[in-house]
C-alpha atoms as a PDB file:
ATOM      1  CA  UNK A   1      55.559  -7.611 -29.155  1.00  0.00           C
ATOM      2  CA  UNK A   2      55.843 -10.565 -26.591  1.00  0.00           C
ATOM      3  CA  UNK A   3      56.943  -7.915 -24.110  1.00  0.00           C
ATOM      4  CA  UNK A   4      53.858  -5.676 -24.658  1.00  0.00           C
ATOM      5  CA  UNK A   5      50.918  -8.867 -24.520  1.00  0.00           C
ATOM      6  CA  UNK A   6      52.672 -10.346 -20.747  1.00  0.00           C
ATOM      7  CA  UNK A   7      52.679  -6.740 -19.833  1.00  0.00           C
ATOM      8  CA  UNK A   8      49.745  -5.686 -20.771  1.00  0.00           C
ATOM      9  CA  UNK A   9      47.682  -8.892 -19.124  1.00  0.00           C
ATOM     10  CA  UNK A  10      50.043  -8.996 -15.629  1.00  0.00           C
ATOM     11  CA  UNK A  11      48.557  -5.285 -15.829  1.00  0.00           C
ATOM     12  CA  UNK A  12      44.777  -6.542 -16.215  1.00  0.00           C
ATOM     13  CA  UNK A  13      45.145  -9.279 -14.040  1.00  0.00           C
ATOM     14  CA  UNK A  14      46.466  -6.670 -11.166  1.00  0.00           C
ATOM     15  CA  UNK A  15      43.147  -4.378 -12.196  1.00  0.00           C
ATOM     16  CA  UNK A  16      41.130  -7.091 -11.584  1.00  0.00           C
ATOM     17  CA  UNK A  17      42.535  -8.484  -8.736  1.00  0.00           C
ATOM     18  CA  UNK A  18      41.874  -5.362  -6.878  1.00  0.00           C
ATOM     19  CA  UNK A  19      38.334  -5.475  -6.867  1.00  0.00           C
ATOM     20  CA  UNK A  20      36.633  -6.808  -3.615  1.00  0.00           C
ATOM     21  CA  UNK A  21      32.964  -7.490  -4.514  1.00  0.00           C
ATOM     22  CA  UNK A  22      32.972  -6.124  -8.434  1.00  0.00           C
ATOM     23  CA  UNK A  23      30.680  -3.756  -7.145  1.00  0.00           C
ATOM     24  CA  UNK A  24      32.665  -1.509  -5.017  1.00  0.00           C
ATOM     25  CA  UNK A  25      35.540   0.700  -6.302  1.00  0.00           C
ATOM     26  CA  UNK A  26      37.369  -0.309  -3.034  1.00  0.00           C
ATOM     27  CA  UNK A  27      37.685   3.230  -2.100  1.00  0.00           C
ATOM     28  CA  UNK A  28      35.021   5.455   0.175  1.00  0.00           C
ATOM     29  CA  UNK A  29      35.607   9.263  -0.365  1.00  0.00           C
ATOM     30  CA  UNK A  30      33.336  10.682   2.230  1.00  0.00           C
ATOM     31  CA  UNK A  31      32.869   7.462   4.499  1.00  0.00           C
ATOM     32  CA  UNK A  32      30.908   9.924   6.920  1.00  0.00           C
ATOM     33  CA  UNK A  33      28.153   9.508   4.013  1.00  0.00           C
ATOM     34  CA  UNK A  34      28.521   6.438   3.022  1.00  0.00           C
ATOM     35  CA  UNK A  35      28.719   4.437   6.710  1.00  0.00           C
ATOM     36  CA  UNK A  36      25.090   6.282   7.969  1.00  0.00           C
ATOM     37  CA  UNK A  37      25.600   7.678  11.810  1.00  0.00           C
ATOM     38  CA  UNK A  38      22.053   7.313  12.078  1.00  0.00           C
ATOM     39  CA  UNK A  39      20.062   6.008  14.807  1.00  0.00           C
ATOM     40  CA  UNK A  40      17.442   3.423  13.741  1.00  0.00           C
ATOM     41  CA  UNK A  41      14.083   3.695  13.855  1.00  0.00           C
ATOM     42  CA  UNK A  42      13.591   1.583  17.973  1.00  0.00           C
ATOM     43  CA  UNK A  43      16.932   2.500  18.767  1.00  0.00           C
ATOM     44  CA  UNK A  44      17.525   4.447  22.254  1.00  0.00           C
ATOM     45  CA  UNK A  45      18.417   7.952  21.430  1.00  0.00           C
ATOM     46  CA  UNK A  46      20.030  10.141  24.182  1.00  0.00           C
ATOM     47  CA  UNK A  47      18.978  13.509  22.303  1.00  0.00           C
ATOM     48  CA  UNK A  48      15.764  13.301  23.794  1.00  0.00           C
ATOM     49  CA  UNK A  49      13.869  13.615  27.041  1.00  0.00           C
ATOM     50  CA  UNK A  50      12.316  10.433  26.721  1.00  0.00           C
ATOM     51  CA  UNK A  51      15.000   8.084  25.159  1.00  0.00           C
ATOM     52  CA  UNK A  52      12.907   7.209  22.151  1.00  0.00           C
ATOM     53  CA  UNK A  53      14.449   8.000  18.554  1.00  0.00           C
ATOM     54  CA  UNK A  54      10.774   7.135  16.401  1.00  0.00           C
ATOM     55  CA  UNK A  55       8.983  10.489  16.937  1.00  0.00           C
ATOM     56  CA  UNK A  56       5.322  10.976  16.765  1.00  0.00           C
ATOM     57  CA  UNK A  57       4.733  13.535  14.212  1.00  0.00           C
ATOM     58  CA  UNK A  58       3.607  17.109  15.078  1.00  0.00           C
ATOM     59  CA  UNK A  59       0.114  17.400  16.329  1.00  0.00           C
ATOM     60  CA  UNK A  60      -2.616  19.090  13.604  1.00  0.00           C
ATOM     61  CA  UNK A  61       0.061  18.094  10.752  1.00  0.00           C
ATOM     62  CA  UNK A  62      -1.096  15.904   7.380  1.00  0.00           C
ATOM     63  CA  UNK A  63       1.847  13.662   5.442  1.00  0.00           C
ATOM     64  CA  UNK A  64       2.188  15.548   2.182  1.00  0.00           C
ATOM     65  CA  UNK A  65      -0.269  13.462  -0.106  1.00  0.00           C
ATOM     66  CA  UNK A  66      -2.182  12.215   2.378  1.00  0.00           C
ATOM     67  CA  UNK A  67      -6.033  13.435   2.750  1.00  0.00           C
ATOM     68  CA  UNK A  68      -7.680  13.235   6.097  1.00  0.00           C
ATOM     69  CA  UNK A  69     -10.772  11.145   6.523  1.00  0.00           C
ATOM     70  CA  UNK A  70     -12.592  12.435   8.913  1.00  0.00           C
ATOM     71  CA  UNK A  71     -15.123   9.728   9.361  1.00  0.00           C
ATOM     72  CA  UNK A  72     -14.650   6.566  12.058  1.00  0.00           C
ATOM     73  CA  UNK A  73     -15.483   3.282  11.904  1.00  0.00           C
ATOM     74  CA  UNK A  74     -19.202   3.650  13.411  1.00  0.00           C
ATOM     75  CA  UNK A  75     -22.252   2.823  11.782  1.00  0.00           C
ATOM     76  CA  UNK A  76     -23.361   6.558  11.463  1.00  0.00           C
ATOM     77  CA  UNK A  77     -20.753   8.042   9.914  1.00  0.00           C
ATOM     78  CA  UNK A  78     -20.728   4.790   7.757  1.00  0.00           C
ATOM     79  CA  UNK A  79     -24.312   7.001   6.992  1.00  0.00           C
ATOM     80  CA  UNK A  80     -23.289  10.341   7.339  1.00  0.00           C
ATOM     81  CA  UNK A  81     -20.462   9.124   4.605  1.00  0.00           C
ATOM     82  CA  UNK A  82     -23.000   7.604   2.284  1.00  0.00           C
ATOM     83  CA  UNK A  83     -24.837  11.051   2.434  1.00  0.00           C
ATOM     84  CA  UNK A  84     -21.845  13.440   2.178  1.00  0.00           C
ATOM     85  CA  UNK A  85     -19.684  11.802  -0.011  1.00  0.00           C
ATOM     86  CA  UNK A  86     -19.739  11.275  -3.749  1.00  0.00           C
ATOM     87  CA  UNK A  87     -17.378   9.682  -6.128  1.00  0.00           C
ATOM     88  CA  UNK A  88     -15.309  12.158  -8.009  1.00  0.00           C
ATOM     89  CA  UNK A  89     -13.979   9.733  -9.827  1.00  0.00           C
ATOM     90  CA  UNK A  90     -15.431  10.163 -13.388  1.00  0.00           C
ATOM     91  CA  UNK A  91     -16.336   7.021 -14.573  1.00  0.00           C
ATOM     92  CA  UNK A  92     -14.953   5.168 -18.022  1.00  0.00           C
ATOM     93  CA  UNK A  93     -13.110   2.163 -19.043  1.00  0.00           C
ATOM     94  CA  UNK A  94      -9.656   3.249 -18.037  1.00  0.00           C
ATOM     95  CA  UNK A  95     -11.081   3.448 -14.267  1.00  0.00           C
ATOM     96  CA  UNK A  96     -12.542   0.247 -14.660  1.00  0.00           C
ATOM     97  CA  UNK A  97      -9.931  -1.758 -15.458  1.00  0.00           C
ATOM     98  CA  UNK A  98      -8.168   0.054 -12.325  1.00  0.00           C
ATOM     99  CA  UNK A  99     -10.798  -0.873 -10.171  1.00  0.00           C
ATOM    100  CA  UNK A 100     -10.682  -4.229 -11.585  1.00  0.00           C
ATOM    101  CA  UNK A 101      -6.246  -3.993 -11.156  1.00  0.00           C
ATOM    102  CA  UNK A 102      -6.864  -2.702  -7.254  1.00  0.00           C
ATOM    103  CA  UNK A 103      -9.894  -5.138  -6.372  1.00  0.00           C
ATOM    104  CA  UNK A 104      -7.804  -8.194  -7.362  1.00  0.00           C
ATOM    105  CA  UNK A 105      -5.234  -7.336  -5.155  1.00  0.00           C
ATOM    106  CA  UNK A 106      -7.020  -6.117  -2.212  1.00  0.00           C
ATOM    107  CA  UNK A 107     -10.778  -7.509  -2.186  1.00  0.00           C
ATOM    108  CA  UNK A 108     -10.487 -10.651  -4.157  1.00  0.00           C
ATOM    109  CA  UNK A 109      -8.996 -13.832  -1.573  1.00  0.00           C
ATOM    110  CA  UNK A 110     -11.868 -12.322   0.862  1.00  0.00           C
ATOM    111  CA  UNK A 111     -15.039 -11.388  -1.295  1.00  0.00           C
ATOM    112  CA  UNK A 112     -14.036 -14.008  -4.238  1.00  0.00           C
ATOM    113  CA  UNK A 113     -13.881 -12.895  -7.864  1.00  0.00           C
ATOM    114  CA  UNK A 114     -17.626 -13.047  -8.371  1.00  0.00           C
ATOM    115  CA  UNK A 115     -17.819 -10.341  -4.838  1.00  0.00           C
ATOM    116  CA  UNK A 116     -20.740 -13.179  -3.533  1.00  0.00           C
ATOM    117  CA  UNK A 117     -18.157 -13.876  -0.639  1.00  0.00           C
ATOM    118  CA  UNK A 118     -16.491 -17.077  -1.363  1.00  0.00           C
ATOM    119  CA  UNK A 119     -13.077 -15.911  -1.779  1.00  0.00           C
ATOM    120  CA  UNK A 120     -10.106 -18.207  -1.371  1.00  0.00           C
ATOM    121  CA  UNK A 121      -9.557 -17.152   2.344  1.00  0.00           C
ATOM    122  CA  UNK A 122     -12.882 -18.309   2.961  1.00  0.00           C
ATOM    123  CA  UNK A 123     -13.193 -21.193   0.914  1.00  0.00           C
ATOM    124  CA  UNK A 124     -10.057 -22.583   1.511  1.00  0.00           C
ATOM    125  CA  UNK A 125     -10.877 -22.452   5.905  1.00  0.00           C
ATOM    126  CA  UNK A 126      -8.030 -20.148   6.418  1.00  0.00           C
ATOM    127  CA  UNK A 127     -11.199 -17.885   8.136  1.00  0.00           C
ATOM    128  CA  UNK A 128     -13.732 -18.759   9.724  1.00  0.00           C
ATOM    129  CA  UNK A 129     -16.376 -15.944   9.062  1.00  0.00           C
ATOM    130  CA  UNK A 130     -17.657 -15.523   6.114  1.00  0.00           C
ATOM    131  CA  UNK A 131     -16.770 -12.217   4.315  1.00  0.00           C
ATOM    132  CA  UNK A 132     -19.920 -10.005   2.632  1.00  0.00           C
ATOM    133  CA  UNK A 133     -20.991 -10.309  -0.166  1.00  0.00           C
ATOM    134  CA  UNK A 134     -21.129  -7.556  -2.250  1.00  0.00           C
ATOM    135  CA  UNK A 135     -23.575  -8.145  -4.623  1.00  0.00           C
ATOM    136  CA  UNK A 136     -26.901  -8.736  -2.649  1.00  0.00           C
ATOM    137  CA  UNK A 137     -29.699  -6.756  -2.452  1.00  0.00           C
ATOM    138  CA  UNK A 138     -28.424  -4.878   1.154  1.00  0.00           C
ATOM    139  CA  UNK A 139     -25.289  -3.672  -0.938  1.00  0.00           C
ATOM    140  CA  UNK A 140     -26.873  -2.453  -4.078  1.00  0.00           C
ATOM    141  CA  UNK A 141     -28.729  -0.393  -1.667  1.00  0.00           C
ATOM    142  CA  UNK A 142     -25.755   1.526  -0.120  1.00  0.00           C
ATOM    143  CA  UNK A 143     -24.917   4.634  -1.214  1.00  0.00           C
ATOM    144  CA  UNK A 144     -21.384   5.104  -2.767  1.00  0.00           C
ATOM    145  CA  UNK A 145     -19.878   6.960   0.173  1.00  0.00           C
ATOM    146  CA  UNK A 146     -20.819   4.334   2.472  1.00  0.00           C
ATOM    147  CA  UNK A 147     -18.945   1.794  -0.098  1.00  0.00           C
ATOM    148  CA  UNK A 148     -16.114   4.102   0.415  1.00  0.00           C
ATOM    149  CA  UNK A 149     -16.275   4.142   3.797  1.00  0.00           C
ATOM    150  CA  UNK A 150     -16.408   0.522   4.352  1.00  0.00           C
ATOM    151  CA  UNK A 151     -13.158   0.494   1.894  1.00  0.00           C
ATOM    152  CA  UNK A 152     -11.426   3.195   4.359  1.00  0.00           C
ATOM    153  CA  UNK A 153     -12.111   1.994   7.844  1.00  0.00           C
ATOM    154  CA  UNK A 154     -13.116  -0.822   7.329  1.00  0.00           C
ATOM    155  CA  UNK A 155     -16.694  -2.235   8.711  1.00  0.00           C
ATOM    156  CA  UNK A 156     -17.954  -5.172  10.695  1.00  0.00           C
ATOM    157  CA  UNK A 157     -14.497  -7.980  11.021  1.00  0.00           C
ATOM    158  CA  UNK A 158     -13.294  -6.305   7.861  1.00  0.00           C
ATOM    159  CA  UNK A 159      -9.771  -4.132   8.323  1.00  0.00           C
ATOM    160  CA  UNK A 160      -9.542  -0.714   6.961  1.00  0.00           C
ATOM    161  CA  UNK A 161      -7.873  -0.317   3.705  1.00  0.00           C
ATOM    162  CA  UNK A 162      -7.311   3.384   3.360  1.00  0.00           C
ATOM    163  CA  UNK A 163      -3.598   3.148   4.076  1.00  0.00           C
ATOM    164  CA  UNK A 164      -2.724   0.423   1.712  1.00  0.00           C
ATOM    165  CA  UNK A 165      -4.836   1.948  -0.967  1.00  0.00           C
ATOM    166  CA  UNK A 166      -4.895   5.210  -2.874  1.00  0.00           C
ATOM    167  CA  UNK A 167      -7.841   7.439  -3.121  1.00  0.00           C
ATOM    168  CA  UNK A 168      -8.706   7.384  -6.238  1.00  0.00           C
ATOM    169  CA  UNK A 169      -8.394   3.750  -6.532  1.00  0.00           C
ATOM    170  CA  UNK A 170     -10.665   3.281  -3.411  1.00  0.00           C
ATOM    171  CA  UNK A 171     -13.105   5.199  -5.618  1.00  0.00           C
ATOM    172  CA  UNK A 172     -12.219   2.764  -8.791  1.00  0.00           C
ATOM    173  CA  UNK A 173     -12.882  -0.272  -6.794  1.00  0.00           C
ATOM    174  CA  UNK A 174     -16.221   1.512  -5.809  1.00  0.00           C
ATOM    175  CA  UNK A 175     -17.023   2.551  -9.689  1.00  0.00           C
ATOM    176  CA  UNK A 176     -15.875  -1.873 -10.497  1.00  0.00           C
ATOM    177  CA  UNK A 177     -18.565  -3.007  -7.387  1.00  0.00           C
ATOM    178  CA  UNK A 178     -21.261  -1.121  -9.028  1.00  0.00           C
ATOM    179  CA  UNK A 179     -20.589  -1.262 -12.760  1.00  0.00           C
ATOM    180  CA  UNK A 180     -19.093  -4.955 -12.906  1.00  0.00           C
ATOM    181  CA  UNK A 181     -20.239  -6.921  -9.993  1.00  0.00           C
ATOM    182  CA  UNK A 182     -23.225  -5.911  -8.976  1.00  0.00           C
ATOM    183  CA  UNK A 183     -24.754  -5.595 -12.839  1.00  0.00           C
END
């Protein structure tokens, strides 16, 4: 019985002992897979003409997910937006309180929680010019594809957004200015 309990913990303590990290088996099976050959993203890569491994994607192609734009940051297609665009988003509480999730994170520190402009960027004199606010007269006036618009490319000192933010959550935060804000 004494035989069996020193036996059986020399024979955990040598189980245990073999462990490097506790999270690795100490063993790779196909180390080709596991160690990546890859070349990183601004590495020099001798495979191609011009050294460069980051290659531009394919001219006329569209990321899977993605939908073109096809409107730039100019005052008239700010317009032609406003005119040809509509939001397909229907509207209802659930998109509101999206709108409301999405606005928080993106609009609020520059066009405050009210959308009057004083967010905490502002406020705070982290930046110097003073953001728009959303809820004057000039904005109630706008039509919802130029809201959209402004949320895409961005307008005036303001960025664009339409990478960082999904499409139908570009037309929530449109459905909140409208329905919350500006009410």
């Amino acid at each position: 019985m004494k035989f069996n309990i020193i036996t059986i913990g020399l024979t955990l303590l040598v189980i245990a002992s073999c462990d490097r990290t506790r999270t690795s088996t100490g063993w790779d099976y196909m180390p080709d897979m596991y160690y990546s050959e890859a070349y990183e993203t601004y590495a020099p890569n001798e495979n191609f003409e011009d050294g460069l491994t980051m290659r531009t994607p394919v001219e006329g192609t569209v990321p899977r997910g993605m939908v073109p734009f096809p409107y730039e940051k100019t005052d008239e297609d700010r317009i032609l937006a406003g005119e040809e665009l509509t939001n397909p988003v229907p509207f209802n509480q659930s998109i509101m309180e999206k709108g409301k999730a999405a606005y928080q994170v993106f609009c609020v520190s520059c066009h405050g929680e009210a959308g009057d402009g004083q967010g905490f960027l502002y406020t705070s004199g982290r930046y110097a010019y003073p953001p728009a606010s959303l809820v004057n007269e000039k904005m109630r006036q706008l039509a919802d594809g130029e809201v959209y618009h402004a949320i895409t490319v961005g307008y005036g000192v303001m960025g664009a957004h339409g990478s960082m933010i999904s499409q139908e959550d570009r037309w929530s935060i449109t459905h909140y200015i409208r329905e919350a804000l500006q009410k």
